[in-house]
N, C-alpha and C. Protein backbone atom coordinates (compact mmCIF):
# COMPACT_ATOMS: atom_id res chain seq x y z
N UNK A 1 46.11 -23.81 10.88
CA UNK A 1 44.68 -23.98 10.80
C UNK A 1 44.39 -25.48 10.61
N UNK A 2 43.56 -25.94 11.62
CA UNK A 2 43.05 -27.52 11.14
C UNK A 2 42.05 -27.96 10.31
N UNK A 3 42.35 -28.72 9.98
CA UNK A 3 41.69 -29.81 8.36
C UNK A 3 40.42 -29.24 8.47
N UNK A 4 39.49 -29.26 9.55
CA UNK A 4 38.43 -29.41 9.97
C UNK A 4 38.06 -27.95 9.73
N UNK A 5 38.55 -27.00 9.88
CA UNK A 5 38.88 -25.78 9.54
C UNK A 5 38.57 -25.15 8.13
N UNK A 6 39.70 -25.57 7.85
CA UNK A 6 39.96 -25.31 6.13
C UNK A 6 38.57 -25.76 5.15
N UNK A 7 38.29 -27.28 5.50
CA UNK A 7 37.23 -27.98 4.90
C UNK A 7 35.67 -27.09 4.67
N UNK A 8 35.54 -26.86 6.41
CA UNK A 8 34.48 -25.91 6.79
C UNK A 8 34.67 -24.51 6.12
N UNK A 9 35.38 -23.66 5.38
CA UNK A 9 35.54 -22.45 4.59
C UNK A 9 35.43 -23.27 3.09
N UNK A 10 35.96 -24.06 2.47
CA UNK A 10 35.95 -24.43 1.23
C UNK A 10 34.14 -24.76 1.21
N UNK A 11 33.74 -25.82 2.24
CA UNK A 11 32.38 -25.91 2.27
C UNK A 11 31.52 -24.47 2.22
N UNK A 12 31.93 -23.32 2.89
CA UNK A 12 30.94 -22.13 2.30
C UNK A 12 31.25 -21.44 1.37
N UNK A 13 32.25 -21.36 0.93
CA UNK A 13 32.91 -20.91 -0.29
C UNK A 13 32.05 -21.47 -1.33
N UNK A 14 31.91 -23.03 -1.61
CA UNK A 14 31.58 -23.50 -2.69
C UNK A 14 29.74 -23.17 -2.10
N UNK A 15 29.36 -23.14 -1.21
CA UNK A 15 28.02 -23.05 -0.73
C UNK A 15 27.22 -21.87 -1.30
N UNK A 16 28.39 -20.81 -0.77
CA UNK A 16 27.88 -19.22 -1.65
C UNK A 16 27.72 -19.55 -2.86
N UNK A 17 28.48 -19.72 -3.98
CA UNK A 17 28.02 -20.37 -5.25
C UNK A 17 26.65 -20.96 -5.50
N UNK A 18 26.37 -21.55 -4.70
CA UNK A 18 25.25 -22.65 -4.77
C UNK A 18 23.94 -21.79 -4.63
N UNK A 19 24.42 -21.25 -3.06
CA UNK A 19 23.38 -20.30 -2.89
C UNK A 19 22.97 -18.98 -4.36
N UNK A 20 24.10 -18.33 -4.50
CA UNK A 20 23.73 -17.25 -5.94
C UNK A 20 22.94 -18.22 -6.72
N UNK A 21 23.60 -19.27 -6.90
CA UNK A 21 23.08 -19.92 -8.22
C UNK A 21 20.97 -19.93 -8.07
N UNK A 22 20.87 -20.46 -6.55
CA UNK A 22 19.38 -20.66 -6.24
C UNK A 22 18.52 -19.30 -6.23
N UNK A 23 19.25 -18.35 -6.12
CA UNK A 23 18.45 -17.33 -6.24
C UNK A 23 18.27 -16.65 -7.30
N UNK A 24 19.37 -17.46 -7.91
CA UNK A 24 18.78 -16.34 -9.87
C UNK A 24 18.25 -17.16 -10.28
N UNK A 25 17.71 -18.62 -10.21
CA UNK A 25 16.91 -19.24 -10.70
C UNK A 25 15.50 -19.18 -10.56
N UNK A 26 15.50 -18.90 -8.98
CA UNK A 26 14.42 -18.46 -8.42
C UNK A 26 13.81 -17.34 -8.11
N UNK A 27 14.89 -16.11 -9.15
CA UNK A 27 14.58 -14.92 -9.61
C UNK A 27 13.67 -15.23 -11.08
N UNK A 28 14.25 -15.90 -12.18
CA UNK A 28 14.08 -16.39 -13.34
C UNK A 28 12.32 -17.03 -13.34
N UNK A 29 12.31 -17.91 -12.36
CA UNK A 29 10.90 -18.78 -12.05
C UNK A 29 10.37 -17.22 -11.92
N UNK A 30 10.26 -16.80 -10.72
CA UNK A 30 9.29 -15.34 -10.47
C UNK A 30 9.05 -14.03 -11.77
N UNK A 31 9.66 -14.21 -12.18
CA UNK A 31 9.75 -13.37 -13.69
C UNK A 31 8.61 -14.21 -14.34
N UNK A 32 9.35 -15.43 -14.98
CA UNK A 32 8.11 -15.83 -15.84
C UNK A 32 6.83 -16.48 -15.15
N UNK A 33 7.17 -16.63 -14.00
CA UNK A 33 5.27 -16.57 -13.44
C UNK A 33 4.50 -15.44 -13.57
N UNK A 34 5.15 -14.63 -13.40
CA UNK A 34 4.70 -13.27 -13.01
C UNK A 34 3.77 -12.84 -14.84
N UNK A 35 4.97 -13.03 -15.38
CA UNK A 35 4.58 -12.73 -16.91
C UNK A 35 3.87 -13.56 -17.43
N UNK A 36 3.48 -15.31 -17.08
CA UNK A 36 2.90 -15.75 -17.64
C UNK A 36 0.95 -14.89 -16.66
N UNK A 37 0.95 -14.50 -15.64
CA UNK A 37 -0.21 -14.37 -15.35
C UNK A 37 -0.35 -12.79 -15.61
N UNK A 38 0.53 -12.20 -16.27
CA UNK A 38 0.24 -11.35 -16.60
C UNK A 38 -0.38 -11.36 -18.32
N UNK A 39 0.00 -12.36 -19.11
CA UNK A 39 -0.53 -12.80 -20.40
C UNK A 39 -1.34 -12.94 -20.20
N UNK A 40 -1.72 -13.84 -18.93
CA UNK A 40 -3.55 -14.88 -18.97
C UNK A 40 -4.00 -14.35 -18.15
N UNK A 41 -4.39 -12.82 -17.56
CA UNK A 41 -5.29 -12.34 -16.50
C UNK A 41 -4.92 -11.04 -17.02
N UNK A 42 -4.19 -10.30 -18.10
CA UNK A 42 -4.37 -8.88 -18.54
C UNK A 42 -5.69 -7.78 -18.53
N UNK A 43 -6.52 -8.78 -19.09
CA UNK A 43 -7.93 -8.23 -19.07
C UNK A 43 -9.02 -8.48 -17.47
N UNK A 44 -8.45 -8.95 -16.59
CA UNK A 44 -8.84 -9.35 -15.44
C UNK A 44 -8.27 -7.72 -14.77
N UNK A 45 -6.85 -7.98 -15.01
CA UNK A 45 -6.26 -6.99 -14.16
C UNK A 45 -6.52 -5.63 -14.51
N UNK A 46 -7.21 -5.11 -15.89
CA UNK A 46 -7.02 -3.93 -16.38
C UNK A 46 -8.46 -3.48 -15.42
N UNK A 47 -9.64 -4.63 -15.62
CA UNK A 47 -10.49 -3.86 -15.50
C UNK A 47 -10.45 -4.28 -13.68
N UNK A 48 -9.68 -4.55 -12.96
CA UNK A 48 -9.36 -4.31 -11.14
C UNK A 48 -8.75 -2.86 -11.39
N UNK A 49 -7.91 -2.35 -11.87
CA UNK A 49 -7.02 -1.36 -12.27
C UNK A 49 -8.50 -0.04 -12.51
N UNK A 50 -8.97 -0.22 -13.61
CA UNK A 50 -10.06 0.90 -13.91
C UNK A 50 -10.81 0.85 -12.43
N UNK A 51 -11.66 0.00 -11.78
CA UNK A 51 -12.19 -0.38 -10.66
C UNK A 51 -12.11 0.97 -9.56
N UNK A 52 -10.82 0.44 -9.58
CA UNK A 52 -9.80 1.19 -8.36
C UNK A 52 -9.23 2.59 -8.60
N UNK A 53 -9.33 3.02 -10.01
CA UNK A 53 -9.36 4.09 -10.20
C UNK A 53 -10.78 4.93 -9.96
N UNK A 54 -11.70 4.22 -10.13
CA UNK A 54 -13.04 4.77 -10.11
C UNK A 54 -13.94 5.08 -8.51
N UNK A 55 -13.11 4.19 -7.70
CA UNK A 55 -13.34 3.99 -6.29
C UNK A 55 -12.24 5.21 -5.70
N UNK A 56 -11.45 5.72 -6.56
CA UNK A 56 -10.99 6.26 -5.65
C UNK A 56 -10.86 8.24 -6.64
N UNK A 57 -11.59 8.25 -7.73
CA UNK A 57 -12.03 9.45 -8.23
C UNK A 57 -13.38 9.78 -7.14
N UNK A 58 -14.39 8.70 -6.86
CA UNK A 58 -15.45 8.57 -6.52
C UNK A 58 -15.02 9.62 -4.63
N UNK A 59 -13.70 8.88 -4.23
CA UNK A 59 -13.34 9.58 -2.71
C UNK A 59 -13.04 10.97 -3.09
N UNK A 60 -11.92 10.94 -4.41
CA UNK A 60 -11.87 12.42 -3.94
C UNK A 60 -12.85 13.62 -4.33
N UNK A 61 -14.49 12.91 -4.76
CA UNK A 61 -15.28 13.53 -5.33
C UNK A 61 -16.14 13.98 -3.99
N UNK A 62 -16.24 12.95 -2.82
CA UNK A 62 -16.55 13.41 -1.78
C UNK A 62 -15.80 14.23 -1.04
N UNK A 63 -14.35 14.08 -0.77
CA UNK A 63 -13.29 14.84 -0.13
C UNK A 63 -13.85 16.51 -0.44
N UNK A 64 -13.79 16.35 -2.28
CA UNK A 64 -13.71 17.75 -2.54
C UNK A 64 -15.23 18.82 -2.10
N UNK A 65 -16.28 18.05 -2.22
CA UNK A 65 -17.58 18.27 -1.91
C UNK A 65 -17.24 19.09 -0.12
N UNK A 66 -16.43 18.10 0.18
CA UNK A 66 -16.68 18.09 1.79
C UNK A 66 -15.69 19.38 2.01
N UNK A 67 -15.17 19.90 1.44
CA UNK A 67 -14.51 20.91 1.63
C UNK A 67 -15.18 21.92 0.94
N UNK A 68 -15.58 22.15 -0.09
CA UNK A 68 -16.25 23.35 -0.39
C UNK A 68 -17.65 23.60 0.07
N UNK A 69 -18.45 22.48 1.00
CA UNK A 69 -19.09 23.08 2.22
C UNK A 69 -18.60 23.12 3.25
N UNK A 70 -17.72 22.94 3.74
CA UNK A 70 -17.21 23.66 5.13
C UNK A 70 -16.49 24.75 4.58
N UNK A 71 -15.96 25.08 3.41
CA UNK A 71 -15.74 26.54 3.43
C UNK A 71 -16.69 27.40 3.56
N UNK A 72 -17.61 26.99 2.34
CA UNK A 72 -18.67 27.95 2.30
C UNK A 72 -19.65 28.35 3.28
N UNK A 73 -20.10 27.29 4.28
CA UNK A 73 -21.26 27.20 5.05
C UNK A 73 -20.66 27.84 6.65
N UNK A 74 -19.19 27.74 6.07
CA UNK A 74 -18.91 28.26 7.68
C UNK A 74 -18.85 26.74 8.64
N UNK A 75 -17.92 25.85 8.03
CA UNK A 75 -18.56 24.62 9.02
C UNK A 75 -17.38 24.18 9.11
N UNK A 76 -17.27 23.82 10.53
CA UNK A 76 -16.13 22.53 10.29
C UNK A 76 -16.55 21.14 10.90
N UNK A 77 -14.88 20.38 10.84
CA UNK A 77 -15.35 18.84 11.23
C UNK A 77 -14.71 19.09 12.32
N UNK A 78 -15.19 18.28 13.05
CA UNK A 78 -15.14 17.68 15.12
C UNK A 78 -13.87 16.75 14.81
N UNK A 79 -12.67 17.88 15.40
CA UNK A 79 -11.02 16.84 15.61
C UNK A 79 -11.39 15.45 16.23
N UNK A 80 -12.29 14.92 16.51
CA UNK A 80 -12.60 13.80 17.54
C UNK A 80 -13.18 12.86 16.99
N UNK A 81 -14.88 12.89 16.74
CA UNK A 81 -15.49 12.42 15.54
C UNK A 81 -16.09 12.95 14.58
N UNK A 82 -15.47 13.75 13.61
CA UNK A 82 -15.26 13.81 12.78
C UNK A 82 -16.78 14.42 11.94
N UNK A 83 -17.78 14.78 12.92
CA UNK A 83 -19.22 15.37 12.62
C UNK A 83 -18.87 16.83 12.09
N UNK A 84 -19.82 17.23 11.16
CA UNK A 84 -20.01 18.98 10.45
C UNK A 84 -20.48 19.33 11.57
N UNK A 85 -19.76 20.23 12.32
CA UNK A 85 -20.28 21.10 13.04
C UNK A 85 -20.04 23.03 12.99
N UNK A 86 -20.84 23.71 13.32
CA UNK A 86 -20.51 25.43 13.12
C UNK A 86 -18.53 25.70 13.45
N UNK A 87 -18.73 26.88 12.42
CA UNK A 87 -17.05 26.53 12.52
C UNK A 87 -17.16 27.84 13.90
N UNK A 88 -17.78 28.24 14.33
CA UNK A 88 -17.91 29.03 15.41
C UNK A 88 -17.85 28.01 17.05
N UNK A 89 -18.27 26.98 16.69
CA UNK A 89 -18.23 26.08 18.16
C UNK A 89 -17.34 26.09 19.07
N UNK A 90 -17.07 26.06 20.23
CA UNK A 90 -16.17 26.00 20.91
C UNK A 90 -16.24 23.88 21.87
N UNK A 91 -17.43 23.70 21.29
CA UNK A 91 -17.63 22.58 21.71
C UNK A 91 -18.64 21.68 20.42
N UNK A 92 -18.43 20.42 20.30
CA UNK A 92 -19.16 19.24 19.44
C UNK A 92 -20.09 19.74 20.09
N UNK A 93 -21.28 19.73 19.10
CA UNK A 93 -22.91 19.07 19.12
C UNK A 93 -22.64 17.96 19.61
N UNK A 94 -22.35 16.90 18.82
CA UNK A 94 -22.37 15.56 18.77
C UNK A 94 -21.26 14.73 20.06
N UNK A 95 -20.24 15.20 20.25
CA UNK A 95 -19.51 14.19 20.63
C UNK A 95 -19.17 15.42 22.19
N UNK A 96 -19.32 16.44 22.25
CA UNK A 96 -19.38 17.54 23.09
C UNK A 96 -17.74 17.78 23.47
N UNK A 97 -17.39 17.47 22.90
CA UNK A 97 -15.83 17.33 23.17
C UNK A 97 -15.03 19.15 22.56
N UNK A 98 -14.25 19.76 23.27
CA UNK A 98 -13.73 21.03 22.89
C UNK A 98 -12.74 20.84 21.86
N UNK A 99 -12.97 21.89 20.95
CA UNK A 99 -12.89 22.14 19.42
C UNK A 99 -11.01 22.83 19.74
């Protein structure tokens, strides 16, 4: 094997090293950024957190609505766009498209 060889493996050998080394440091940095903006924006983030819980009780408050009148009323939604139409249709009101 030539010099040039050998040199070029010792060079990634010691490189891998180098490399691990940069990424647990730069694991270490991302940790405590992470935690320092989690100290100084806790109360930022709780109430995005409640927010988003409330935006999305709020969907499944319509979801559920939207299903216990198309059970009840006899209705469904148009596979297409998506309009209340008789669950008897064989065709959209709206979009006239077959059910």
């Amino acid at each position: 094997m030539s010099r040039q060889i050998k040199a070029t493996k010792h060079m990634i050998k010691y490189s891998k090293e180098d490399l691990k080394d940069i990424i647990s440091t730069s694991k270490d940095v991302e940790i405590n950024a992470e935690k320092e903006v989690l100290d100084n924006r806790e109360d930022i983030m709780k109430e995005n957190v409640i927010r988003k819980a409330n935006i999305n009780k709020d969907g499944i408050e319509i979801a559920t609505s939207a299903i216990k009148n198309g059970l009840s009323n006899n209705k469904i939604y148009c596979k297409y766009c998506g309009k209340l139409i008789d669950g008897d249709s064989k065709y959209c009101k709206v979009c006239g498209k077959e059910q």
